[in-house]
N, C-alpha and C. Protein backbone atom coordinates (compact mmCIF):
# COMPACT_ATOMS: atom_id res chain seq x y z
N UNK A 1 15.84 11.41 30.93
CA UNK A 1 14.78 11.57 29.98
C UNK A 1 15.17 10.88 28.67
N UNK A 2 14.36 10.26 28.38
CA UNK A 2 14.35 9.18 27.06
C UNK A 2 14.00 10.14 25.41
N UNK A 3 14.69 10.18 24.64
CA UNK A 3 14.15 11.26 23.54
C UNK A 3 14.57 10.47 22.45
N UNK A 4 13.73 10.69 21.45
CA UNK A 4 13.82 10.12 20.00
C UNK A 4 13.49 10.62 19.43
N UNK A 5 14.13 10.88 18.02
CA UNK A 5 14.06 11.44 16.67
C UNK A 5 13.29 10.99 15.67
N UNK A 6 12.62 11.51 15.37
CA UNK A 6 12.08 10.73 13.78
C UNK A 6 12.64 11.96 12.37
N UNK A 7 12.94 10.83 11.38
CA UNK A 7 12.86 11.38 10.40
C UNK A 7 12.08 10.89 9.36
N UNK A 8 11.77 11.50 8.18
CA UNK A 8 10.74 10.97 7.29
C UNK A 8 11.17 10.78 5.64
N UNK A 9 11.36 10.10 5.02
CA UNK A 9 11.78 10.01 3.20
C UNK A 9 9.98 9.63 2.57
N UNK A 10 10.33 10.71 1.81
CA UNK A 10 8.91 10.56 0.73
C UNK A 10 9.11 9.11 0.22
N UNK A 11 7.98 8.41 -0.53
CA UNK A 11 7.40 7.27 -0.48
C UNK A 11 8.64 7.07 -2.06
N UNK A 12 8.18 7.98 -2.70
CA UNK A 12 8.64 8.14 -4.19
C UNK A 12 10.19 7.84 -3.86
N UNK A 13 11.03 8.90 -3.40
CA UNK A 13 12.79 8.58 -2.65
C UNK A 13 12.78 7.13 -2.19
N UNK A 14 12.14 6.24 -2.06
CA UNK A 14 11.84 4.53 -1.64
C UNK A 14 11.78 3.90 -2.79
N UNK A 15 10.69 3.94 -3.42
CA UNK A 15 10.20 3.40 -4.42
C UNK A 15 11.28 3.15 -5.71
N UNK A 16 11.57 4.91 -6.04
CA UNK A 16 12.70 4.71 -7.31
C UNK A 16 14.01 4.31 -6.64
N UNK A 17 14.02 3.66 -5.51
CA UNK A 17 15.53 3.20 -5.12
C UNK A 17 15.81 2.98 -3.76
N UNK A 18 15.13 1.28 -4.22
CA UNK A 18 14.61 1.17 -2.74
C UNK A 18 15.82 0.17 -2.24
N UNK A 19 16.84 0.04 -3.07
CA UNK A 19 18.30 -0.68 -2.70
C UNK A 19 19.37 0.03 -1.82
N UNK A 20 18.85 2.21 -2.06
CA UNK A 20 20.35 2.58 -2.28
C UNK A 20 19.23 3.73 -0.97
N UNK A 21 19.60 3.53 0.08
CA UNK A 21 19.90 4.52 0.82
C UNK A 21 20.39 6.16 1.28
N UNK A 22 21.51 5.62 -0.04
CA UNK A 22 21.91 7.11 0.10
C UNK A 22 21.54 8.34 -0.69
N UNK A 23 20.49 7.60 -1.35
CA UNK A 23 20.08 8.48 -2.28
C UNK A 23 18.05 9.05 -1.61
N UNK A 24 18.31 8.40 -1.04
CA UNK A 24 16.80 9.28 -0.02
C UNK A 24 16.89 10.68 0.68
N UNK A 25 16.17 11.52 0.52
CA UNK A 25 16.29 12.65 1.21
C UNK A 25 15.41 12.77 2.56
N UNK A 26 16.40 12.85 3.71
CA UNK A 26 15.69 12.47 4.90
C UNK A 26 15.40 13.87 5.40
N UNK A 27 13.54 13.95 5.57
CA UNK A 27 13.29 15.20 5.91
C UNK A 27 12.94 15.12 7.81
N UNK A 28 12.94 16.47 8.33
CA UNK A 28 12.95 16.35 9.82
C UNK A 28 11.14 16.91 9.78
N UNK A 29 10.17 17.16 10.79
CA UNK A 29 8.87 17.15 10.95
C UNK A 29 8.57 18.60 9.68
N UNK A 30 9.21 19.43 10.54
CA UNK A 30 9.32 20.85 10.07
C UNK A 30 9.25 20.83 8.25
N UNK A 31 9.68 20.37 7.56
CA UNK A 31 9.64 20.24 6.08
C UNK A 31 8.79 18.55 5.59
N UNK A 32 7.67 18.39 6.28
CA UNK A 32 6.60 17.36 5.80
C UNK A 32 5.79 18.85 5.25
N UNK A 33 4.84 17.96 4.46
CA UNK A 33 4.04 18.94 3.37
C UNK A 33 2.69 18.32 3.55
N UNK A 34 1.50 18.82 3.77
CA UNK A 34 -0.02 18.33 3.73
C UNK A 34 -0.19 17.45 2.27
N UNK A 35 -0.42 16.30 2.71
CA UNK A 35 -0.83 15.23 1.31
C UNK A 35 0.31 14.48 1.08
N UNK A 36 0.96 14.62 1.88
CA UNK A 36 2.43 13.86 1.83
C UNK A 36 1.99 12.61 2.04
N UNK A 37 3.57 11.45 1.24
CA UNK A 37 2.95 10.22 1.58
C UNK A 37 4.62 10.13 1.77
N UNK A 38 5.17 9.47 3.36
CA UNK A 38 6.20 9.39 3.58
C UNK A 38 6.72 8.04 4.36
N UNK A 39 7.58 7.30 4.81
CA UNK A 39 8.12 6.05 5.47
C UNK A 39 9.15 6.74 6.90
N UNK A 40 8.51 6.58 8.08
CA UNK A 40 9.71 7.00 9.11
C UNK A 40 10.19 6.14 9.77
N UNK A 41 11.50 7.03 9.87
CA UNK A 41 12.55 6.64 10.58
C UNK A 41 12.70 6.91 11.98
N UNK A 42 13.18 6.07 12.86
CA UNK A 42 13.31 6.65 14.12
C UNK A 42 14.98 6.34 14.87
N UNK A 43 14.99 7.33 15.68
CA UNK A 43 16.40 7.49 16.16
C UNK A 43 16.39 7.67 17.21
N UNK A 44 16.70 6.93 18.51
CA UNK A 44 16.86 6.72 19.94
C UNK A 44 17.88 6.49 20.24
N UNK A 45 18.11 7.30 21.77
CA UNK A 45 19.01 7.17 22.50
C UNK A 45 19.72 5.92 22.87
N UNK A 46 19.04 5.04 22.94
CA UNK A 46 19.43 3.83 23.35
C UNK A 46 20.09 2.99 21.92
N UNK A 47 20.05 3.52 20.74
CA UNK A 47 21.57 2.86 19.93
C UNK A 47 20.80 2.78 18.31
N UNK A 48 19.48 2.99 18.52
CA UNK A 48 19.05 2.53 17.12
C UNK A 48 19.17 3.79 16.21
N UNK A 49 19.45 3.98 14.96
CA UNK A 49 19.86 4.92 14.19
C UNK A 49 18.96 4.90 12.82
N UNK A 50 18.02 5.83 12.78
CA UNK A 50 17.54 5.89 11.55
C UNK A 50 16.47 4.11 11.19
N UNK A 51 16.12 4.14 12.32
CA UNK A 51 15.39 2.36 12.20
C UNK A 51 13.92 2.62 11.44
N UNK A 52 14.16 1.37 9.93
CA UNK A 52 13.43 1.55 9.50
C UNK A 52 11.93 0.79 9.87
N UNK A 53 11.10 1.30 10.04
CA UNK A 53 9.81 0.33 10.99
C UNK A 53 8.85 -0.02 9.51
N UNK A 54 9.62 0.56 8.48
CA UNK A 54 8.36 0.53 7.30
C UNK A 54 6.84 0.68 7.67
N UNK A 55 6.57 1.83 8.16
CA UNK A 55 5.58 2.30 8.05
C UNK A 55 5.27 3.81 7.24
N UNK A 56 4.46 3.51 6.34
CA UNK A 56 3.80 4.35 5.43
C UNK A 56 2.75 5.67 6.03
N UNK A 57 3.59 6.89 5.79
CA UNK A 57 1.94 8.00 6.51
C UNK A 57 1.63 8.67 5.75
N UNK A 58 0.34 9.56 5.90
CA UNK A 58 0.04 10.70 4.94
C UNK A 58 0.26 11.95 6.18
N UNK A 59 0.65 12.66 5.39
CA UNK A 59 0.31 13.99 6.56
C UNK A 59 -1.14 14.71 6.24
N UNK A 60 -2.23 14.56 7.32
CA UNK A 60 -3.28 14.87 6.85
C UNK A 60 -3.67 16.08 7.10
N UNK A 61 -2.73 17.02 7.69
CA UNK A 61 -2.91 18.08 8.27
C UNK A 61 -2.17 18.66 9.40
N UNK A 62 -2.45 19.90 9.81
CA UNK A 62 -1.56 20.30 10.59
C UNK A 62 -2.22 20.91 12.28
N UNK A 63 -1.74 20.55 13.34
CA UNK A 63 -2.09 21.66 14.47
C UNK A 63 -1.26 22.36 14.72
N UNK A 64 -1.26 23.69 14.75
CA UNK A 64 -0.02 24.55 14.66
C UNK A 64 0.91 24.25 13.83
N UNK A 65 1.92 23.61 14.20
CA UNK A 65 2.98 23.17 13.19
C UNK A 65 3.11 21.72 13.32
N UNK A 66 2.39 21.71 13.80
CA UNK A 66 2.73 19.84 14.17
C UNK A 66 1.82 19.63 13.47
N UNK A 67 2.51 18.15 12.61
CA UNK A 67 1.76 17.25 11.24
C UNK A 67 1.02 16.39 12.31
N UNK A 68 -0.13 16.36 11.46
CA UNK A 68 -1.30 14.85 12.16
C UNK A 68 -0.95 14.40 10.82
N UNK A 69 -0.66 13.32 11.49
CA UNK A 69 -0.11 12.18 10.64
C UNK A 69 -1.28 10.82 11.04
N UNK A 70 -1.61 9.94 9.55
CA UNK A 70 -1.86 9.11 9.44
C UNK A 70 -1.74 8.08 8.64
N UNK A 71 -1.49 6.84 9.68
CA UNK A 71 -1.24 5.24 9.03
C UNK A 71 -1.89 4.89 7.87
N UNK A 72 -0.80 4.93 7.01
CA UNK A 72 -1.61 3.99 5.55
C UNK A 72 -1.32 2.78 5.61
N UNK A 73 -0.13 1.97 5.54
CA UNK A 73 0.13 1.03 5.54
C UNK A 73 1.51 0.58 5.57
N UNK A 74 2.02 -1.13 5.64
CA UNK A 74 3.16 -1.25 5.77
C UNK A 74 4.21 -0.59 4.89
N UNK A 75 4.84 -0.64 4.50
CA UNK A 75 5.99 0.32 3.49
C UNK A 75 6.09 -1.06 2.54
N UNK A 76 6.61 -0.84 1.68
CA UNK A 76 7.22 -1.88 0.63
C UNK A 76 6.06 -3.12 0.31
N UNK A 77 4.80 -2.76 0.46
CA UNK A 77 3.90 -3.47 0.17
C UNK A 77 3.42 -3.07 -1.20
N UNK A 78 4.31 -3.24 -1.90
CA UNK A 78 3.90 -3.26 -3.68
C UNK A 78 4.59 -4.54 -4.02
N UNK A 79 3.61 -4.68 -5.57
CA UNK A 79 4.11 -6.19 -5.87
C UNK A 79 4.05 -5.74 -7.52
N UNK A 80 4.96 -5.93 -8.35
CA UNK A 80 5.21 -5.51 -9.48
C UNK A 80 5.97 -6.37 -10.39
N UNK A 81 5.08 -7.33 -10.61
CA UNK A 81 4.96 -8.76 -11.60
C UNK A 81 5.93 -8.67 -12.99
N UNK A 82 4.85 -7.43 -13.93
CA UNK A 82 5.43 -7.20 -15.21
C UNK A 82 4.99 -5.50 -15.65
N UNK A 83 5.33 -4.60 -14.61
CA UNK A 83 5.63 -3.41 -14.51
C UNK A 83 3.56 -2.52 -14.20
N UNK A 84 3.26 -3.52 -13.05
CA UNK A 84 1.54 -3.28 -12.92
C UNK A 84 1.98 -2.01 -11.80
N UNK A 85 3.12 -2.19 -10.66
CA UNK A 85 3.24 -1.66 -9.37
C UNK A 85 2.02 -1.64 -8.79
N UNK A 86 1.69 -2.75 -8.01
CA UNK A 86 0.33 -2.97 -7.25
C UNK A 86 0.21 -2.60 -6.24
N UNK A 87 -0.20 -1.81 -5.33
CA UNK A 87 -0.05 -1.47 -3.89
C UNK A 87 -1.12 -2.44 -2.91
N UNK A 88 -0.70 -2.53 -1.88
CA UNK A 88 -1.36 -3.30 -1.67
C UNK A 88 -2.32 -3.23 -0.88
N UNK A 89 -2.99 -1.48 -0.97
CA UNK A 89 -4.04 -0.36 -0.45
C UNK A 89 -5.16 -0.75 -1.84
N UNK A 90 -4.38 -0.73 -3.05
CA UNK A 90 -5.41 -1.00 -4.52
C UNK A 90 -5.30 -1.85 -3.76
N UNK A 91 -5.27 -3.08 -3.62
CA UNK A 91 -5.84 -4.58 -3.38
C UNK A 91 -7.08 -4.57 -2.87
N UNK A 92 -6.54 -3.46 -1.63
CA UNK A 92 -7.70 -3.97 -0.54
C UNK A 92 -9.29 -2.82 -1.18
N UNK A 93 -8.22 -1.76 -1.71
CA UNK A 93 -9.71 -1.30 -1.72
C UNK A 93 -10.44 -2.22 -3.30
N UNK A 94 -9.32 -2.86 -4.29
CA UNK A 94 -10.62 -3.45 -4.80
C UNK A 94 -11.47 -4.40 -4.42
N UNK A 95 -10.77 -5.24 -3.53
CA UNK A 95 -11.73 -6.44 -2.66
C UNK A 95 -12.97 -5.37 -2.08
N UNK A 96 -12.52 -4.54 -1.61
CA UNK A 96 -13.68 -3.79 -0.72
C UNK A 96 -14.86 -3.42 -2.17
N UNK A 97 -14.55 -3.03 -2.98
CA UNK A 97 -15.18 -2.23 -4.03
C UNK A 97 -16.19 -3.68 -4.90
N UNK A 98 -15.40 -4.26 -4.93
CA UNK A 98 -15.87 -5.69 -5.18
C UNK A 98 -16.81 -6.27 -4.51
N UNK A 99 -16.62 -6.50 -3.23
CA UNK A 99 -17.72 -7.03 -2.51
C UNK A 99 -18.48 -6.48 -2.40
N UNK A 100 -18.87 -5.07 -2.52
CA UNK A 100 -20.27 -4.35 -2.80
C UNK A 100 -20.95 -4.34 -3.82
N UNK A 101 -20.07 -4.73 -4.85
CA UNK A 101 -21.06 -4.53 -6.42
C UNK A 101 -21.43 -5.73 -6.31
N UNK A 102 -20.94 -6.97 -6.00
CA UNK A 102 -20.90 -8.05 -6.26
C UNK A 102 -22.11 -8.87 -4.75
N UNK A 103 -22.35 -8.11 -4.48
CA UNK A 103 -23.03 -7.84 -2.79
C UNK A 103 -22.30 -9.64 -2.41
N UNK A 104 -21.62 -9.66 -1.78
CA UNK A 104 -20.94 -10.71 -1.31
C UNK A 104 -20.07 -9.94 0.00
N UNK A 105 -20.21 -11.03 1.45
CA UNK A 105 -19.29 -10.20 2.21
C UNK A 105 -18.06 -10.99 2.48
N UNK A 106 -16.93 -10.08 2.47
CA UNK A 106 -15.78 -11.02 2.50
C UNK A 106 -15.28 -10.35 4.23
N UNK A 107 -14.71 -11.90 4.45
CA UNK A 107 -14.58 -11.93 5.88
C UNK A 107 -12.32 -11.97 6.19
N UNK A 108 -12.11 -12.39 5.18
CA UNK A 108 -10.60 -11.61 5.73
C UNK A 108 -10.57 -12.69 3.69
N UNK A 109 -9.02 -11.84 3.59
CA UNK A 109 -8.64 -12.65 2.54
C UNK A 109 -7.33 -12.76 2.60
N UNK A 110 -6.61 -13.08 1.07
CA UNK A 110 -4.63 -13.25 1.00
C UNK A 110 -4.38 -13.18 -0.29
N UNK A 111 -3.39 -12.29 -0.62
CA UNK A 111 -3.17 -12.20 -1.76
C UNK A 111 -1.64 -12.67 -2.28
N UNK A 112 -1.38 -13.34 -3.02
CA UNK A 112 0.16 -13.18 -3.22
C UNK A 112 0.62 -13.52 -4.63
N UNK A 113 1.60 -13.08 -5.57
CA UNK A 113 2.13 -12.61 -6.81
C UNK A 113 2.33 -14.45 -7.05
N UNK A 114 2.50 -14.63 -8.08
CA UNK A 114 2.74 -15.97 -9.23
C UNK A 114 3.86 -15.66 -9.94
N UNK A 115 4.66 -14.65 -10.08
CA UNK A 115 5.58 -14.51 -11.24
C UNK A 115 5.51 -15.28 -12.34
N UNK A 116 6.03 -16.87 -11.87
CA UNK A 116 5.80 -17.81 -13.37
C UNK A 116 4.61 -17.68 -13.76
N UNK A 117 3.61 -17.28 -13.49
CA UNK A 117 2.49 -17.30 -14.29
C UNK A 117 1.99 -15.95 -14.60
N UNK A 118 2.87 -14.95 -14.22
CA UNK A 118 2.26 -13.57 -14.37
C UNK A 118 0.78 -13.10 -13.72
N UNK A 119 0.54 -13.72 -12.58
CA UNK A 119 -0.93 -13.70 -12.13
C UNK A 119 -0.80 -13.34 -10.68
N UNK A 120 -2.03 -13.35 -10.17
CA UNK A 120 -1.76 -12.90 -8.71
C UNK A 120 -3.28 -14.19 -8.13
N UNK A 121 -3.00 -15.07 -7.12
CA UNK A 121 -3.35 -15.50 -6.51
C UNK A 121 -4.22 -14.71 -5.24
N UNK A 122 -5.56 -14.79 -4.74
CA UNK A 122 -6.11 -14.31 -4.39
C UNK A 122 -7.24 -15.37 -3.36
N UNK A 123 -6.88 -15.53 -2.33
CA UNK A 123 -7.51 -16.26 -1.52
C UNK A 123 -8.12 -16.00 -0.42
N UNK A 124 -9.75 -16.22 -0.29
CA UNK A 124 -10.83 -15.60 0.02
C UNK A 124 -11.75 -16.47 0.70
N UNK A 125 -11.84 -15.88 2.38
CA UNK A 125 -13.29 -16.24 3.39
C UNK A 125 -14.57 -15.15 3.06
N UNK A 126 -15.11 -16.24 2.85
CA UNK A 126 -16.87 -15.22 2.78
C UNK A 126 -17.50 -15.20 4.25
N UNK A 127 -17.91 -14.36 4.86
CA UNK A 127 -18.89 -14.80 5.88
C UNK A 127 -19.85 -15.50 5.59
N UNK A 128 -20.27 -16.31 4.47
CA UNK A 128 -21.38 -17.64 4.07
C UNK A 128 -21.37 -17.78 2.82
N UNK A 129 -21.85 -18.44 2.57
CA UNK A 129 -21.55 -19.23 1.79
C UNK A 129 -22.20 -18.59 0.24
N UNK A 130 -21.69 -18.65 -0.92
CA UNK A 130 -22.71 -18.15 -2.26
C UNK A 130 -22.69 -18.55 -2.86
N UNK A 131 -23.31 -18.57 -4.38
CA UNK A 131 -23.39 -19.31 -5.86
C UNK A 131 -22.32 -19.16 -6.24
N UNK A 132 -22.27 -20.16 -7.43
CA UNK A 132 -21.08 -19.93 -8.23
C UNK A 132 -21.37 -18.51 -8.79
N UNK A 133 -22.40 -17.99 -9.48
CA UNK A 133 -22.62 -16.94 -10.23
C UNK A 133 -22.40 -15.69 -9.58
N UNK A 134 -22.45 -15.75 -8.26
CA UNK A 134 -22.05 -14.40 -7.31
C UNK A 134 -20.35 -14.38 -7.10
N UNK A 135 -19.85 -15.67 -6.88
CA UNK A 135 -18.38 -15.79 -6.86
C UNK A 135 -17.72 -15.53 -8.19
N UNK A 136 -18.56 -15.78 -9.27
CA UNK A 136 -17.40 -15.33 -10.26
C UNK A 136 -18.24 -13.81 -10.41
N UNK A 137 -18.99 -13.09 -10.44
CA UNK A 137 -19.09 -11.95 -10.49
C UNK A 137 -17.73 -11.12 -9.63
N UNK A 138 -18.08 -11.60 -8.25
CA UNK A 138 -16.92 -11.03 -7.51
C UNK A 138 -15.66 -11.02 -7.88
N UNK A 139 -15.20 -12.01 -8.84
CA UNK A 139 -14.07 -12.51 -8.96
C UNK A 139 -13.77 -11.23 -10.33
N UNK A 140 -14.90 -11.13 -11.15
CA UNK A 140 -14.95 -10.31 -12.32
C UNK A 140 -14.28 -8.42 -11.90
N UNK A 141 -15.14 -8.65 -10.86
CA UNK A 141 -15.29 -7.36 -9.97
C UNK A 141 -13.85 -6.82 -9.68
N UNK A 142 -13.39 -7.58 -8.95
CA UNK A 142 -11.71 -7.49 -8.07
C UNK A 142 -11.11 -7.10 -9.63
N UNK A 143 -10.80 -7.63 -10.89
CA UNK A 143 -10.35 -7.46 -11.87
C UNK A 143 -10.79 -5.85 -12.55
N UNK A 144 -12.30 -5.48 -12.45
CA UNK A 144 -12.68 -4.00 -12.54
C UNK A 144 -12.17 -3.22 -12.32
N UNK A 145 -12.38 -3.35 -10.57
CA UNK A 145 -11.89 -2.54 -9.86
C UNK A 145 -10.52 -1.93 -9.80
N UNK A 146 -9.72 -3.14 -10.28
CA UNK A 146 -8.43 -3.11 -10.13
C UNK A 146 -7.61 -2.10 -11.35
N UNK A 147 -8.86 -2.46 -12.76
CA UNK A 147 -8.52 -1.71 -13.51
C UNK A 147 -8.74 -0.06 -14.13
N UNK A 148 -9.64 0.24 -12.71
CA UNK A 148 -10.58 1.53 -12.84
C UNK A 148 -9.32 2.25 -11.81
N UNK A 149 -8.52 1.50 -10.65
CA UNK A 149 -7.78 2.50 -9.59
C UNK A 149 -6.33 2.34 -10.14
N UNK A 150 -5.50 1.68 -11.14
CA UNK A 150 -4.14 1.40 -11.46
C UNK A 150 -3.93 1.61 -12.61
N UNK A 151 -3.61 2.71 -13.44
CA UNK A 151 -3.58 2.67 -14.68
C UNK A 151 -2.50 1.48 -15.02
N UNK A 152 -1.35 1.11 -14.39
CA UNK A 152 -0.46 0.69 -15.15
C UNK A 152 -0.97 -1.05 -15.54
N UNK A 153 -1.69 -1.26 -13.94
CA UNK A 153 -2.51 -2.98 -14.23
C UNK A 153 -3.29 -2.77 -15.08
N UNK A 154 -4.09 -1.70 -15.56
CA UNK A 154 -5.32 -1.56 -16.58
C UNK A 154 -4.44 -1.92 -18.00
N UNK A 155 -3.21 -0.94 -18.52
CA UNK A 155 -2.20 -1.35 -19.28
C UNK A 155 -1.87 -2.83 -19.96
N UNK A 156 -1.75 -3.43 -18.27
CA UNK A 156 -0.31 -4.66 -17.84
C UNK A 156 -1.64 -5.69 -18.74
N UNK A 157 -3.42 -5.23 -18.09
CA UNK A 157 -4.16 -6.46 -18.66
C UNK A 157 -4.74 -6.01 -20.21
N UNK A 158 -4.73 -5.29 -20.63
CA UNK A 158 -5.04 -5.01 -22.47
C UNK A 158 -3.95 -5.56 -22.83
N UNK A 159 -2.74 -5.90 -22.62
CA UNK A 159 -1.69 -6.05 -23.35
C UNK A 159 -1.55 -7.56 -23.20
N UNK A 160 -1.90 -8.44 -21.97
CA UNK A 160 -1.87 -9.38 -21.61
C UNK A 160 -0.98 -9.75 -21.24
């Protein structure tokens, strides 16, 4: 019989120290908490120890004692330019939030950080084609949005 372990470190134990290992507190199922946001680990017989898969869950609840757990996203998907910490869940939901105000439908996109320029690059399929005046609305939008769900980007852009 094949058996594997999981263990779980809160998102936060990652985040403030995401170099040092030994400073994570690795919890077993039994001590997850409802609203949790955690990264697991898994541990199999066959040699792997504590393997990190970087995946991100919430615990959304419980059956009996067992957590229902659900997928948020990859782990270490923040991008933190000049102290914005962007996740890259805000991204998507401002594209999403965006393309509705902006009624434009976006058909997949890509985002990725500039450092030298302090900016974030943002590259975007529409399912058809639109005006300039709807594309820069949208474009206005993603910037809204971004600053209505992140206090620290709302910050990072008053300050410039």
């Amino acid at each position: 019989m094949v058996v594997n372990f999981f263990e779980f470190v809160a998102t936060d134990d990652v985040t403030n120290n995401p170099d040092d290992d030994t400073s994570w507190h690795f919890l077993t199922v039994d001590k997850l908490e409802q609203g949790g946001h955690c990264y697991v680990f898994l541990t199999t017989t066959g040699g792997l120890y504590r393997y990190d898969i970087n995946d991100v869950l919430e615990v959304a609840g419980f059956y009996n004692k067992t957590p229902q757990i659900r997928f948020l996203r990859k782990g270490r998907g923040m991008t933190n330019i000049t102290g914005e910490k962007l996740s890259v869940n805000q991204l998507i939901e401002a594209i999403q939030q965006a393309g509705t105000s902006s009624d434009v439908l976006v058909e997949h996109f890509k985002a990725e950080a500039d450092p030298k320029e302090s900016r974030y690059i943002i590259r975007v399929q529409f399912v058809k084609e639109y005006d300039k005046e709807r594309m820069l609305a949208f474009l206005a939008a993603i910037d809204k949005h971004l600053t209505s769900i992140n206090i620290e980007y709302k910050e990072k852009r008053k300050s410039a």
